[in-house]
C-alpha atoms as a PDB file:
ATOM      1  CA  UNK A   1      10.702   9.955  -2.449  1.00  0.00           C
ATOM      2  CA  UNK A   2      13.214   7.663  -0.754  1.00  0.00           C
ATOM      3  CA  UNK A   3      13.541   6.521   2.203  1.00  0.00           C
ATOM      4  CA  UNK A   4      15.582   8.099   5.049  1.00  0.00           C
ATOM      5  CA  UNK A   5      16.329   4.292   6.768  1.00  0.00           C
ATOM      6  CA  UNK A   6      18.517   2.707   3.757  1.00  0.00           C
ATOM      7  CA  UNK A   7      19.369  -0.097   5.105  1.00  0.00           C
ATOM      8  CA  UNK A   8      15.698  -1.312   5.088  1.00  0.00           C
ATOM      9  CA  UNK A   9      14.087  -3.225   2.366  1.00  0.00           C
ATOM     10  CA  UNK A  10      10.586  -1.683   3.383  1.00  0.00           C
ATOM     11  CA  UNK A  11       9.519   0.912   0.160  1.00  0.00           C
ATOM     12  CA  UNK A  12       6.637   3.283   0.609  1.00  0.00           C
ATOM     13  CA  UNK A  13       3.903   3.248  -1.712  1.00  0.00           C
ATOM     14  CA  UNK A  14       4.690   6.148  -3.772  1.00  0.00           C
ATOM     15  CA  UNK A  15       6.367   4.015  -6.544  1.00  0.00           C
ATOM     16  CA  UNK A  16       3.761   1.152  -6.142  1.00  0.00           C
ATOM     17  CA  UNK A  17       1.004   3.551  -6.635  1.00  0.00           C
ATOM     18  CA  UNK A  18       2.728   5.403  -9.957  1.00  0.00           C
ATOM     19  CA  UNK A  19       3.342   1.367 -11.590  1.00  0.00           C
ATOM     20  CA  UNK A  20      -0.505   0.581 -10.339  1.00  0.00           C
ATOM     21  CA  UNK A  21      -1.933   4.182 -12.240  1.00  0.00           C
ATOM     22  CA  UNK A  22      -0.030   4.096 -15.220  1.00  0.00           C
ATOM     23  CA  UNK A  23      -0.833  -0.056 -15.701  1.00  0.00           C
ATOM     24  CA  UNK A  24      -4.466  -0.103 -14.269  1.00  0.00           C
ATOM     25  CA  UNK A  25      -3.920  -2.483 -11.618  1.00  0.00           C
ATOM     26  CA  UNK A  26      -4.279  -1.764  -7.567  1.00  0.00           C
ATOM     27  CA  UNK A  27      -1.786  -2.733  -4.563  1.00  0.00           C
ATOM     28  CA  UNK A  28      -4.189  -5.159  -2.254  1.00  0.00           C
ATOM     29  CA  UNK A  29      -3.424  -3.960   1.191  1.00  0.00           C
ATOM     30  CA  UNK A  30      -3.970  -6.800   3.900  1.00  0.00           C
ATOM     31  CA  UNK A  31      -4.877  -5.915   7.920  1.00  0.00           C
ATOM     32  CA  UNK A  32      -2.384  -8.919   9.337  1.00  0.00           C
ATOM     33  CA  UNK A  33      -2.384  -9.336  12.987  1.00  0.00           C
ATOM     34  CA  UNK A  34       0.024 -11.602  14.105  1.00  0.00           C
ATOM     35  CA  UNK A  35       2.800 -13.857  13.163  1.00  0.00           C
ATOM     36  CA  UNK A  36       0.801 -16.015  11.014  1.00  0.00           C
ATOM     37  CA  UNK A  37      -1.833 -13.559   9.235  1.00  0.00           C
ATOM     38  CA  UNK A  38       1.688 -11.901   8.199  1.00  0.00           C
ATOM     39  CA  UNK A  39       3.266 -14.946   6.819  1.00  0.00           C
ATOM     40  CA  UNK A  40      -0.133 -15.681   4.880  1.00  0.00           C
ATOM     41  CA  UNK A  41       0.241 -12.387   3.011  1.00  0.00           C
ATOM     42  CA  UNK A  42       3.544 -12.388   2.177  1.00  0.00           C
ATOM     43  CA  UNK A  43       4.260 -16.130   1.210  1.00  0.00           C
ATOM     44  CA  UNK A  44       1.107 -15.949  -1.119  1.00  0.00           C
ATOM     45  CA  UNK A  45       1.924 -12.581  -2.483  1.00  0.00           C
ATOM     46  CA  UNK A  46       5.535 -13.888  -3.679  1.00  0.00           C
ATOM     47  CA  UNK A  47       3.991 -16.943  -5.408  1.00  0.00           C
ATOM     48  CA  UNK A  48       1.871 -14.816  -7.172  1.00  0.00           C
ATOM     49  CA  UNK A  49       4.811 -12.263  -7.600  1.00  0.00           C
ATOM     50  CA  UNK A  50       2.587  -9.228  -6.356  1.00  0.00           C
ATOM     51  CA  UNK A  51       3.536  -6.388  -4.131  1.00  0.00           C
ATOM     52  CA  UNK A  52       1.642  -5.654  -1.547  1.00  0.00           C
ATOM     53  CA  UNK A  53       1.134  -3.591   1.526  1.00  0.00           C
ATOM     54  CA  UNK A  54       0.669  -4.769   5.308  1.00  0.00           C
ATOM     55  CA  UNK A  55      -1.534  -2.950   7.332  1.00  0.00           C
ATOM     56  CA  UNK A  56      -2.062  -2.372  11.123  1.00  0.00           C
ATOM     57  CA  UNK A  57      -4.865  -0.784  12.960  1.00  0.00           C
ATOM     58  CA  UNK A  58      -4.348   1.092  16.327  1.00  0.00           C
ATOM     59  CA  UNK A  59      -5.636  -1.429  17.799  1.00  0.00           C
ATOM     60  CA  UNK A  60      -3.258  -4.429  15.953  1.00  0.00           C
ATOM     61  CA  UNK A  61      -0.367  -2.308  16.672  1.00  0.00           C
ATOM     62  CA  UNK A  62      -1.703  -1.767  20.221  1.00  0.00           C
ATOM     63  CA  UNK A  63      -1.917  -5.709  20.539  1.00  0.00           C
ATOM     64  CA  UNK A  64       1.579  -6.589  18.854  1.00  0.00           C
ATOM     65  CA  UNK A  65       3.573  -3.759  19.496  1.00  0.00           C
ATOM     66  CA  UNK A  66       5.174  -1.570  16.420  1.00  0.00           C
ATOM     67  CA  UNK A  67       8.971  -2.580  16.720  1.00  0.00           C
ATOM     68  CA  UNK A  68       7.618  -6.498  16.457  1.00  0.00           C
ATOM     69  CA  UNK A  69       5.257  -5.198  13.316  1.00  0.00           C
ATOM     70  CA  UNK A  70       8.264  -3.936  11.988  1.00  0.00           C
ATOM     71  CA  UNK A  71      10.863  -6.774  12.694  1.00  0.00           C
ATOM     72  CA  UNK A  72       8.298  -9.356  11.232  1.00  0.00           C
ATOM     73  CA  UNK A  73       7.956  -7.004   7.835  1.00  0.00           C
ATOM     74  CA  UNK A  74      11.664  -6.540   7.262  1.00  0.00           C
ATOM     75  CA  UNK A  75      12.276 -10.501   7.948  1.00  0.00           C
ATOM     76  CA  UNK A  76       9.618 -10.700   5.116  1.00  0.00           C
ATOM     77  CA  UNK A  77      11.153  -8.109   3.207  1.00  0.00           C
ATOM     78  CA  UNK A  78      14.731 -10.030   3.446  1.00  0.00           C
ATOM     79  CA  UNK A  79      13.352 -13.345   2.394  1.00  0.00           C
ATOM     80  CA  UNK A  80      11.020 -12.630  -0.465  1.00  0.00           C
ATOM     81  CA  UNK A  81      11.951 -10.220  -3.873  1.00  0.00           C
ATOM     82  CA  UNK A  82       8.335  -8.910  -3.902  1.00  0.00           C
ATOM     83  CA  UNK A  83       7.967  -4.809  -2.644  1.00  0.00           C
ATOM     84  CA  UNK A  84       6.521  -4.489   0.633  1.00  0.00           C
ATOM     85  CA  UNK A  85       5.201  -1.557   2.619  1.00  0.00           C
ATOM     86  CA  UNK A  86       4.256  -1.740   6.048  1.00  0.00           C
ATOM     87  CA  UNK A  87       0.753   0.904   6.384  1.00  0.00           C
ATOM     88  CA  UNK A  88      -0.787   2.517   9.692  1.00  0.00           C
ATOM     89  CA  UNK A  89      -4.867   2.170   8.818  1.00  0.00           C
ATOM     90  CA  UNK A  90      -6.881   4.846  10.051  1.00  0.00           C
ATOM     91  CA  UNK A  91      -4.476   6.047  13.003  1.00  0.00           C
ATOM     92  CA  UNK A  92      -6.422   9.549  14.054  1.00  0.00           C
ATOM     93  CA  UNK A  93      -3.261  11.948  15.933  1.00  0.00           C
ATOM     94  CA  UNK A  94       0.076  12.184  14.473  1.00  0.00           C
ATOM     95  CA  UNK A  95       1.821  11.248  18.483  1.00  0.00           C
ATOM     96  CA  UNK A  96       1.051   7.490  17.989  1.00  0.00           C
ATOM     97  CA  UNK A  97       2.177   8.102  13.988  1.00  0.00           C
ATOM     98  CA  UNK A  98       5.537   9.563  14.931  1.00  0.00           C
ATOM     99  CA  UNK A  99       6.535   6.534  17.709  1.00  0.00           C
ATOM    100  CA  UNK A 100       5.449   3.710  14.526  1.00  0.00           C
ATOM    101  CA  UNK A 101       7.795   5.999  11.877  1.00  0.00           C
ATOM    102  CA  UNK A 102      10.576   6.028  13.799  1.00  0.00           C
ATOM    103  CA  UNK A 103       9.965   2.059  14.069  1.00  0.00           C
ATOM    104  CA  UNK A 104      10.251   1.902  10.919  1.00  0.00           C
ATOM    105  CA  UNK A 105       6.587   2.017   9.518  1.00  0.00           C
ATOM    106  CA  UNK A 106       7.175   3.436   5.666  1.00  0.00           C
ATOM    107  CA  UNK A 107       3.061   4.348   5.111  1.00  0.00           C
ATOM    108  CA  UNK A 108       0.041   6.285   7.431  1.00  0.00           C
ATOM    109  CA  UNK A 109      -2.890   7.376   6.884  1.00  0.00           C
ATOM    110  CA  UNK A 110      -4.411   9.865   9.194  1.00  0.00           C
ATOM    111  CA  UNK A 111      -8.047  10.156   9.273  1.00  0.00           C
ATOM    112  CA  UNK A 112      -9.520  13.152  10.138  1.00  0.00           C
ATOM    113  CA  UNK A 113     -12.409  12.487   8.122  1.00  0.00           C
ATOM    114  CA  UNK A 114     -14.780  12.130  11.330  1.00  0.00           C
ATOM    115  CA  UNK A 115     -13.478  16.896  11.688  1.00  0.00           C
ATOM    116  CA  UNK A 116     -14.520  19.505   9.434  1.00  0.00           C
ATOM    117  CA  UNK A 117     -12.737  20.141   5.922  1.00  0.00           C
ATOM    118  CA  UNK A 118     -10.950  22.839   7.764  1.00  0.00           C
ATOM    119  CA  UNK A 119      -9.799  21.152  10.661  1.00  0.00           C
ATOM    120  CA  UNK A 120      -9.012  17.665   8.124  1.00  0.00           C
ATOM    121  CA  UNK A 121      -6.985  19.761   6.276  1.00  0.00           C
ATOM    122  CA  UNK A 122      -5.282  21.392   9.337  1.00  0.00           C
ATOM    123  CA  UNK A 123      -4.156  17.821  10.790  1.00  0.00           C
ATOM    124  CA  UNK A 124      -3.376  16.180   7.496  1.00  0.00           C
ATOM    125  CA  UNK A 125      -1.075  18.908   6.354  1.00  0.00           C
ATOM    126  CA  UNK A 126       0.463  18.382  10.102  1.00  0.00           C
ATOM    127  CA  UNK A 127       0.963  15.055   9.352  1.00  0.00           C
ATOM    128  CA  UNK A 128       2.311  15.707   5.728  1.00  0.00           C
ATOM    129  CA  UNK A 129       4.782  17.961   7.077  1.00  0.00           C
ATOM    130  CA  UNK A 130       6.256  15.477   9.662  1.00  0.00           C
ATOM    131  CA  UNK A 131       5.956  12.018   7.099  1.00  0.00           C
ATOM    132  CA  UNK A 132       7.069  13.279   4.254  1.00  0.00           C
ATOM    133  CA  UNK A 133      10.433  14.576   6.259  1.00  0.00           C
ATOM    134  CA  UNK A 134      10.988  10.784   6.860  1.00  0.00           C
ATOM    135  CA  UNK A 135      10.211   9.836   3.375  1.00  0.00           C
ATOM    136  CA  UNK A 136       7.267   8.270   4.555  1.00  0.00           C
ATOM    137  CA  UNK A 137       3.933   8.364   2.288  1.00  0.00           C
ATOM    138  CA  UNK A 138       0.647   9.597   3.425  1.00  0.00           C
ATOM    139  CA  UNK A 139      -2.934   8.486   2.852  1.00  0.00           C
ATOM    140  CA  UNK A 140      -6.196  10.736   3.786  1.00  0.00           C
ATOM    141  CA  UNK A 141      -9.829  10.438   4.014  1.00  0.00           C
ATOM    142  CA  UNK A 142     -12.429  12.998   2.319  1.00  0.00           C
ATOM    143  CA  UNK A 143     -15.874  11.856   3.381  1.00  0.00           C
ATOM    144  CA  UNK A 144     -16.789   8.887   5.459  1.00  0.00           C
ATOM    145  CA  UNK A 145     -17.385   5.046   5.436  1.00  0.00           C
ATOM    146  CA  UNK A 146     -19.708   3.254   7.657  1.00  0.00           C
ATOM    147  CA  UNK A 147     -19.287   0.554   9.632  1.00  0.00           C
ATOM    148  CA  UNK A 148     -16.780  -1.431  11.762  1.00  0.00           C
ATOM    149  CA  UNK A 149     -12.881  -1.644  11.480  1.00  0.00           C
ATOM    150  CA  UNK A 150     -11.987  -3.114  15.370  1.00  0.00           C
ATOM    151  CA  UNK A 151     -12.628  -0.240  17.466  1.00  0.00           C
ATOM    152  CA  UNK A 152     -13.363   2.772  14.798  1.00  0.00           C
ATOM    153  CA  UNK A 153     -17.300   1.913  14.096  1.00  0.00           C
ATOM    154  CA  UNK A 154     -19.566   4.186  12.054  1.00  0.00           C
ATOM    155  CA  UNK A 155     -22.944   4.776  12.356  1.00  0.00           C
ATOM    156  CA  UNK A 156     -24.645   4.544   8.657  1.00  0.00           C
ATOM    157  CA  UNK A 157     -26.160   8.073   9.423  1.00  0.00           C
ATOM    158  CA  UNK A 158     -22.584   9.465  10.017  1.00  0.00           C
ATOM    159  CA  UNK A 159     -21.768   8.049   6.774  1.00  0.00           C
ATOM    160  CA  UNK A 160     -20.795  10.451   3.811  1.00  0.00           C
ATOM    161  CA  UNK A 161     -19.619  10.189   0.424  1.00  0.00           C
ATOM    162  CA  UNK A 162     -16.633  12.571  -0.709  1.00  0.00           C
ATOM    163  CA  UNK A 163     -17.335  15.415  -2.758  1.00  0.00           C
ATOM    164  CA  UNK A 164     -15.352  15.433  -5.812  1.00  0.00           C
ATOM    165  CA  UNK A 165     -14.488  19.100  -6.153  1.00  0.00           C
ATOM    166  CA  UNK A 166     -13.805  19.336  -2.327  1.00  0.00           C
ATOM    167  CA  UNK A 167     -11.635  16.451  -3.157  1.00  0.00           C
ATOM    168  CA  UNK A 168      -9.343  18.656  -5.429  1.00  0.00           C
ATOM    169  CA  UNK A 169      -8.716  21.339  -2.823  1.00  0.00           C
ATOM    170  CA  UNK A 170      -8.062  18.663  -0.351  1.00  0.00           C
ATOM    171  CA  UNK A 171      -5.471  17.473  -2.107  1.00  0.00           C
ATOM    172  CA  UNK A 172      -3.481  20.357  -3.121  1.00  0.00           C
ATOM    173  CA  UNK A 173      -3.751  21.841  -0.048  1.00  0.00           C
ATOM    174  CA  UNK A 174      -2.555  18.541   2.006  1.00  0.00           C
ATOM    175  CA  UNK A 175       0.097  17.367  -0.340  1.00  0.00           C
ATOM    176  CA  UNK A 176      -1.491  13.935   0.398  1.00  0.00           C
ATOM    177  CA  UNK A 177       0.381  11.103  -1.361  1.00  0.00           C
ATOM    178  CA  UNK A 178      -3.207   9.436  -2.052  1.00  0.00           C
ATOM    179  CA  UNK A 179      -6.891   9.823  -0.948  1.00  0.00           C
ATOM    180  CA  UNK A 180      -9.405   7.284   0.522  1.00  0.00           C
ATOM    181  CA  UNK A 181     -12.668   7.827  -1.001  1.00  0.00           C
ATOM    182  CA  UNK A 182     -16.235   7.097   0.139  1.00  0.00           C
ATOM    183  CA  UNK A 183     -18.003   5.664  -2.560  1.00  0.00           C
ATOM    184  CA  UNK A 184     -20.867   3.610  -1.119  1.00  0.00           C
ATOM    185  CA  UNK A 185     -18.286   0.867   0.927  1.00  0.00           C
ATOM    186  CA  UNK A 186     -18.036   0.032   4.252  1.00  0.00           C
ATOM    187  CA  UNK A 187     -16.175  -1.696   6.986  1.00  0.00           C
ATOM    188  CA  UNK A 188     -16.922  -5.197   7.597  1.00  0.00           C
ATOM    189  CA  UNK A 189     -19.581  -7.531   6.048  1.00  0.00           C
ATOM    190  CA  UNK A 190     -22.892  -5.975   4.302  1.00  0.00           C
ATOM    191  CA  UNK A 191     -26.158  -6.566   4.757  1.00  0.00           C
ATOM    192  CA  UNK A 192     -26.802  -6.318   0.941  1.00  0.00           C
ATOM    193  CA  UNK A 193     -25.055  -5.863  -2.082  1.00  0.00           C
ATOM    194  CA  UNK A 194     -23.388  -2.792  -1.721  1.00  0.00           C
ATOM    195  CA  UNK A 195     -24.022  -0.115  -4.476  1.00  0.00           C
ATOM    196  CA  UNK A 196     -20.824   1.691  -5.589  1.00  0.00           C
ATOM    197  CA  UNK A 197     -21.507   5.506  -6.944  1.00  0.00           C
ATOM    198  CA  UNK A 198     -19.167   5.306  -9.750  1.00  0.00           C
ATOM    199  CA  UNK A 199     -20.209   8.278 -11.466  1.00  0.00           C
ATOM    200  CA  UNK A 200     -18.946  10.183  -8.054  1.00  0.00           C
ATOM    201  CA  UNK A 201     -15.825   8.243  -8.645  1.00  0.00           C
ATOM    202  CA  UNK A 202     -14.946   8.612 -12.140  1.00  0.00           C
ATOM    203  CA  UNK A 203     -15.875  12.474 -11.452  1.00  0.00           C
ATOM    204  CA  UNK A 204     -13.252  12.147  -8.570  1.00  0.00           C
ATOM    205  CA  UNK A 205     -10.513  11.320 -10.561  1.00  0.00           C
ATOM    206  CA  UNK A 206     -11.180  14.050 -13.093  1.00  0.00           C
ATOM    207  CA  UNK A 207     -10.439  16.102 -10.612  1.00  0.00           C
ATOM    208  CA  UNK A 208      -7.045  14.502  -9.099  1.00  0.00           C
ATOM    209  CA  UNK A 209      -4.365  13.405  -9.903  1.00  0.00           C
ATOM    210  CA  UNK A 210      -3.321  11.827  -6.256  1.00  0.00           C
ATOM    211  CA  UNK A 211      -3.892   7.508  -6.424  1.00  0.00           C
ATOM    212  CA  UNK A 212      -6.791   6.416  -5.112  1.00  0.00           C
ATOM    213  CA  UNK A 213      -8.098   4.189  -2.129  1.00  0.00           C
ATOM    214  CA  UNK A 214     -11.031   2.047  -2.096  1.00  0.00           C
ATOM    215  CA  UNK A 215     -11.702   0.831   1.902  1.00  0.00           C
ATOM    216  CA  UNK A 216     -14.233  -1.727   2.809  1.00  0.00           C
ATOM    217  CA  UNK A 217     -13.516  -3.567   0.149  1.00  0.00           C
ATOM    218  CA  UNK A 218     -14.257  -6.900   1.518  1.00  0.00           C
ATOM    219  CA  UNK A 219     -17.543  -8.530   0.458  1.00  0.00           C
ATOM    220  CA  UNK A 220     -17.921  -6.453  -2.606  1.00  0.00           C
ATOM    221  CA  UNK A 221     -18.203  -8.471  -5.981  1.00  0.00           C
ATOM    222  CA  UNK A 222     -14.650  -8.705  -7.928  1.00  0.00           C
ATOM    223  CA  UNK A 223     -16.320  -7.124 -10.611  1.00  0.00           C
ATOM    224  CA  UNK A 224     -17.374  -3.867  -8.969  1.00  0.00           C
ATOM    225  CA  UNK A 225     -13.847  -3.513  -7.145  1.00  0.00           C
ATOM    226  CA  UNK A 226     -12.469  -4.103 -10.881  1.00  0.00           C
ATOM    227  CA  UNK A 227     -14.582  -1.351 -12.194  1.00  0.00           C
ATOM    228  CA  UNK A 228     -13.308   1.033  -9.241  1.00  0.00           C
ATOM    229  CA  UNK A 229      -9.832   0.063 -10.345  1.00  0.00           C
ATOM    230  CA  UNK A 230     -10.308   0.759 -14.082  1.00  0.00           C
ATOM    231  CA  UNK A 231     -11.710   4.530 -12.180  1.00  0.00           C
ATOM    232  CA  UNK A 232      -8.151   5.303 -10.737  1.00  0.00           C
ATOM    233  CA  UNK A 233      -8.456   3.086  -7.659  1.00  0.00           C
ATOM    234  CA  UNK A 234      -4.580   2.381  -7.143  1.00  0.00           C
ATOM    235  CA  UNK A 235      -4.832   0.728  -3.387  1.00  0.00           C
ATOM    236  CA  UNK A 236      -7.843  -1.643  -2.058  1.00  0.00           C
ATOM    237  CA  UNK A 237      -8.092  -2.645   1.496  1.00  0.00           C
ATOM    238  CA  UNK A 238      -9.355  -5.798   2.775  1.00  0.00           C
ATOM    239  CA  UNK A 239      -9.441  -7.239   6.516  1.00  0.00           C
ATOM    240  CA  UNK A 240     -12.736  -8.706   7.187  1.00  0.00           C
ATOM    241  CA  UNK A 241     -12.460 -11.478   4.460  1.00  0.00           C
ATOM    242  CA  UNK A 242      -9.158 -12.784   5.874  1.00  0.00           C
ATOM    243  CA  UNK A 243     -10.604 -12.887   9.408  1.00  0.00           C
ATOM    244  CA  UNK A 244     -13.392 -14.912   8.674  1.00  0.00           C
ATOM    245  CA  UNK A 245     -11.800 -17.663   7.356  1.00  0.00           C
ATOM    246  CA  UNK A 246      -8.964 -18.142   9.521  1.00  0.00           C
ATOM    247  CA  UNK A 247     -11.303 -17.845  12.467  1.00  0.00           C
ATOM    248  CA  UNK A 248     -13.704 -20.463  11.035  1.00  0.00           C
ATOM    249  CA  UNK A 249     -10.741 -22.783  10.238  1.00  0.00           C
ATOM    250  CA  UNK A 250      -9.635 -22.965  14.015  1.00  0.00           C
ATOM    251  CA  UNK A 251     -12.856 -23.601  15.206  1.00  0.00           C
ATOM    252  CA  UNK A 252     -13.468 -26.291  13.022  1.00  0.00           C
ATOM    253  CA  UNK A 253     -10.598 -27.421  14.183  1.00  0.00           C
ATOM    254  CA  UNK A 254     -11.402 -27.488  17.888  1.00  0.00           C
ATOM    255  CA  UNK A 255     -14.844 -29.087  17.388  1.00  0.00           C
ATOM    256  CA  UNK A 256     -13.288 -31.573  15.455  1.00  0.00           C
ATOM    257  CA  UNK A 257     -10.081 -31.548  17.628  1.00  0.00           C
ATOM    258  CA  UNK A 258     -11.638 -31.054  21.325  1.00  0.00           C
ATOM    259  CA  UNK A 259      -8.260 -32.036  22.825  1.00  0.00           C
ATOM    260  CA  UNK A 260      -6.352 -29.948  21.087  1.00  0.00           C
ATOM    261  CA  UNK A 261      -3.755 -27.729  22.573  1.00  0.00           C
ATOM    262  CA  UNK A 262      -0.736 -27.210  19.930  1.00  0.00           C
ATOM    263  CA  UNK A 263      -0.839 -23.880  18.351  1.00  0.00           C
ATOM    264  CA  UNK A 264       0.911 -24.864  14.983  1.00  0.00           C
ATOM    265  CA  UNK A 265      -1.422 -27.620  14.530  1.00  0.00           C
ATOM    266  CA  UNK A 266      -4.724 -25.382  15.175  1.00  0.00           C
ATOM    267  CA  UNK A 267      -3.234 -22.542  13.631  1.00  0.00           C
ATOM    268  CA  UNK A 268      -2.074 -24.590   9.746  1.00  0.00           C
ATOM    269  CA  UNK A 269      -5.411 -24.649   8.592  1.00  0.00           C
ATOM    270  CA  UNK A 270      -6.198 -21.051   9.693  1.00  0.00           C
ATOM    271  CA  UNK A 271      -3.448 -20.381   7.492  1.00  0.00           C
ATOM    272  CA  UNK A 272      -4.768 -22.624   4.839  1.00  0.00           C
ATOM    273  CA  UNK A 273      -7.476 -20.808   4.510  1.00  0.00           C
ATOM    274  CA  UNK A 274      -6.713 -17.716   4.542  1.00  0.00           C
ATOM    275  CA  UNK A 275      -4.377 -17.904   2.014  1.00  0.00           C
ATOM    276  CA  UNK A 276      -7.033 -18.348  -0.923  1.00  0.00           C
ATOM    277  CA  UNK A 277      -8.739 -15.417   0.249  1.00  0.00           C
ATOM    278  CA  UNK A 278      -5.431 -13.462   0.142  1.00  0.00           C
ATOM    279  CA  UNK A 279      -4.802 -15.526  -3.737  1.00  0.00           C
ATOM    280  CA  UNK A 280      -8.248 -14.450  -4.716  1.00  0.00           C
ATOM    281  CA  UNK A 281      -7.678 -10.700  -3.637  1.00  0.00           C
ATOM    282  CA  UNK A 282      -4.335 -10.062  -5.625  1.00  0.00           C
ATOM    283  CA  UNK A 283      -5.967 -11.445  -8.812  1.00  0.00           C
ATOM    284  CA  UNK A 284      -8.824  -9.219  -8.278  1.00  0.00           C
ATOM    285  CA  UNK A 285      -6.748  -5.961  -7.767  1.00  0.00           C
ATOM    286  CA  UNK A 286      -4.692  -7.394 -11.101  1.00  0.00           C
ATOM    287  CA  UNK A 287      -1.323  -7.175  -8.974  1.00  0.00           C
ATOM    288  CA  UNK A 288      -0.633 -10.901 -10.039  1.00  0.00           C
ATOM    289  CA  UNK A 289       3.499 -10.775 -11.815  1.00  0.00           C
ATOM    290  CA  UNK A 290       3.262  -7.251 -10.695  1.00  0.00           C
ATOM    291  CA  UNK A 291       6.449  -7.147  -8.604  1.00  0.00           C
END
């Protein structure tokens, strides 16, 4: 698949995910927000020589706009040899995925995963149709995570794990580029150790052949994303781990800072610490000399 914009240095996933199956090793993909959450990614994903993928809510690209998303990625893209691909996470109607394509986004996902496997199917293969014209790569949901990713929350009763032979249909009849899976994760931080069904999983992957996504992955043990990995897991989404330390950084700041009013002093230890989060993440999706 290549891309119809050639003069951009944005990829899509579709080789990243075919390098990360065939060597057993998963593309982190980071929710940035803003200037600086972007520069954390990228600077410590080309130290570590990883690719990577940037991700934006509805609600980030609500808050930045998708033609500054875009300008910040391909200033990235044009200053670092690493491939990067610029994701829409969990956008729900194809309207708002059409006006970030033709910004320039290169990956979507659409989840429909909150319809029934009819009316999924109906909408992904919609959005399949329309991406896939643009040489853009699409990512689906078959079942459903709980919990909160900013405005999409899940109640824990609404929460259901994917079915691994409805999994197979879904695929061939969407023409997804790769599936999301609901294994037991959730969005944000859990109130336990969260218990992965990998029998579900490796079952899953008998059945397709499409890469596969592990959301929620924040606060799970490296070990048990590793495992997931070693199961066919080509992409692994975190967001709430990066948050929490760049907030906490600031603050600290401020309290020990009251008078504080420069944004690139407040702001540099955000950064900081963020960035061994983001370190910590590549080495446990195995991306590390990857690019």
């Amino acid at each position: 698949m290549i891309l119809t914009k050639t003069d951009s240095k944005l990829v899509n996933t579709y080789e990243m995910f075919q390098k990360a199956q065939a060597g057993k090793y998963a593309i982190p993909a980071f929710n940035i927000h803003n200037l600086e959450t972007l520069q954390v990614v990228v600077e410590t994903a080309a130290e570590l020589k990883s690719p990577v993928i940037l991700a934006g809510t509805p609600s980030t690209i609500s808050y930045c706009g998708p033609e500054f998303f875009v300008a910040m990625a391909e200033t990235a893209a044009s200053l670092y040899n690493i491939p990067i691909a610029i994701h829409l996470d969990h956008f729900e109607n194809l309207k708002d995925i059409q006006r970030c394509v033709e910004a320039g986004f290169t990956s979507c996902m659409i989840d429909a995963s909150h319809d029934p496997f009819e009316e999924n199917v109906r909408i992904v293969k919609e959005v399949v149709a329309y991406a896939h014209s643009k040489g853009v790569t699409v990512e689906a949901e078959l079942g459903r995570l709980g919990g909160q990713e900013d405005d999409l929350i899940v109640d824990e009763k609404d929460a259901k794990f994917t079915n691994p032979a409805q999994a197979r249909e879904f695929v061939e009849r969407t023409g997804i580029n790769s599936l999301a899976v609901a294994i037991g994760t959730a969005h944000g931080l859990y109130k336990g150790e969260p218990k992965l069904d990998f029998e579900r999983l490796a079952e899953i992957q008998n059945q397709v052949d499409a890469p596969l996504v592990l959301h929620g992955a924040s606060d799970v043990p490296v070990e048990a994303v590793q495992k997931a990995i070693d199961l066919g897991v080509c992409k692994v989404n975190v967001a709430t781990d990066l948050k929490i330390p760049f907030a906490n950084a600031v603050k600290s700041y401020f309290n020990e800072n009251p008078e504080a009013n420069d944004p690139r002093k407040y702001l540099a230890p955000a950064k900081e610490a963020m960035a061994k989060v983001v370190a910590e993440k590549i080495r446990m999706c195995r991306s590390e000399g990857k690019a």
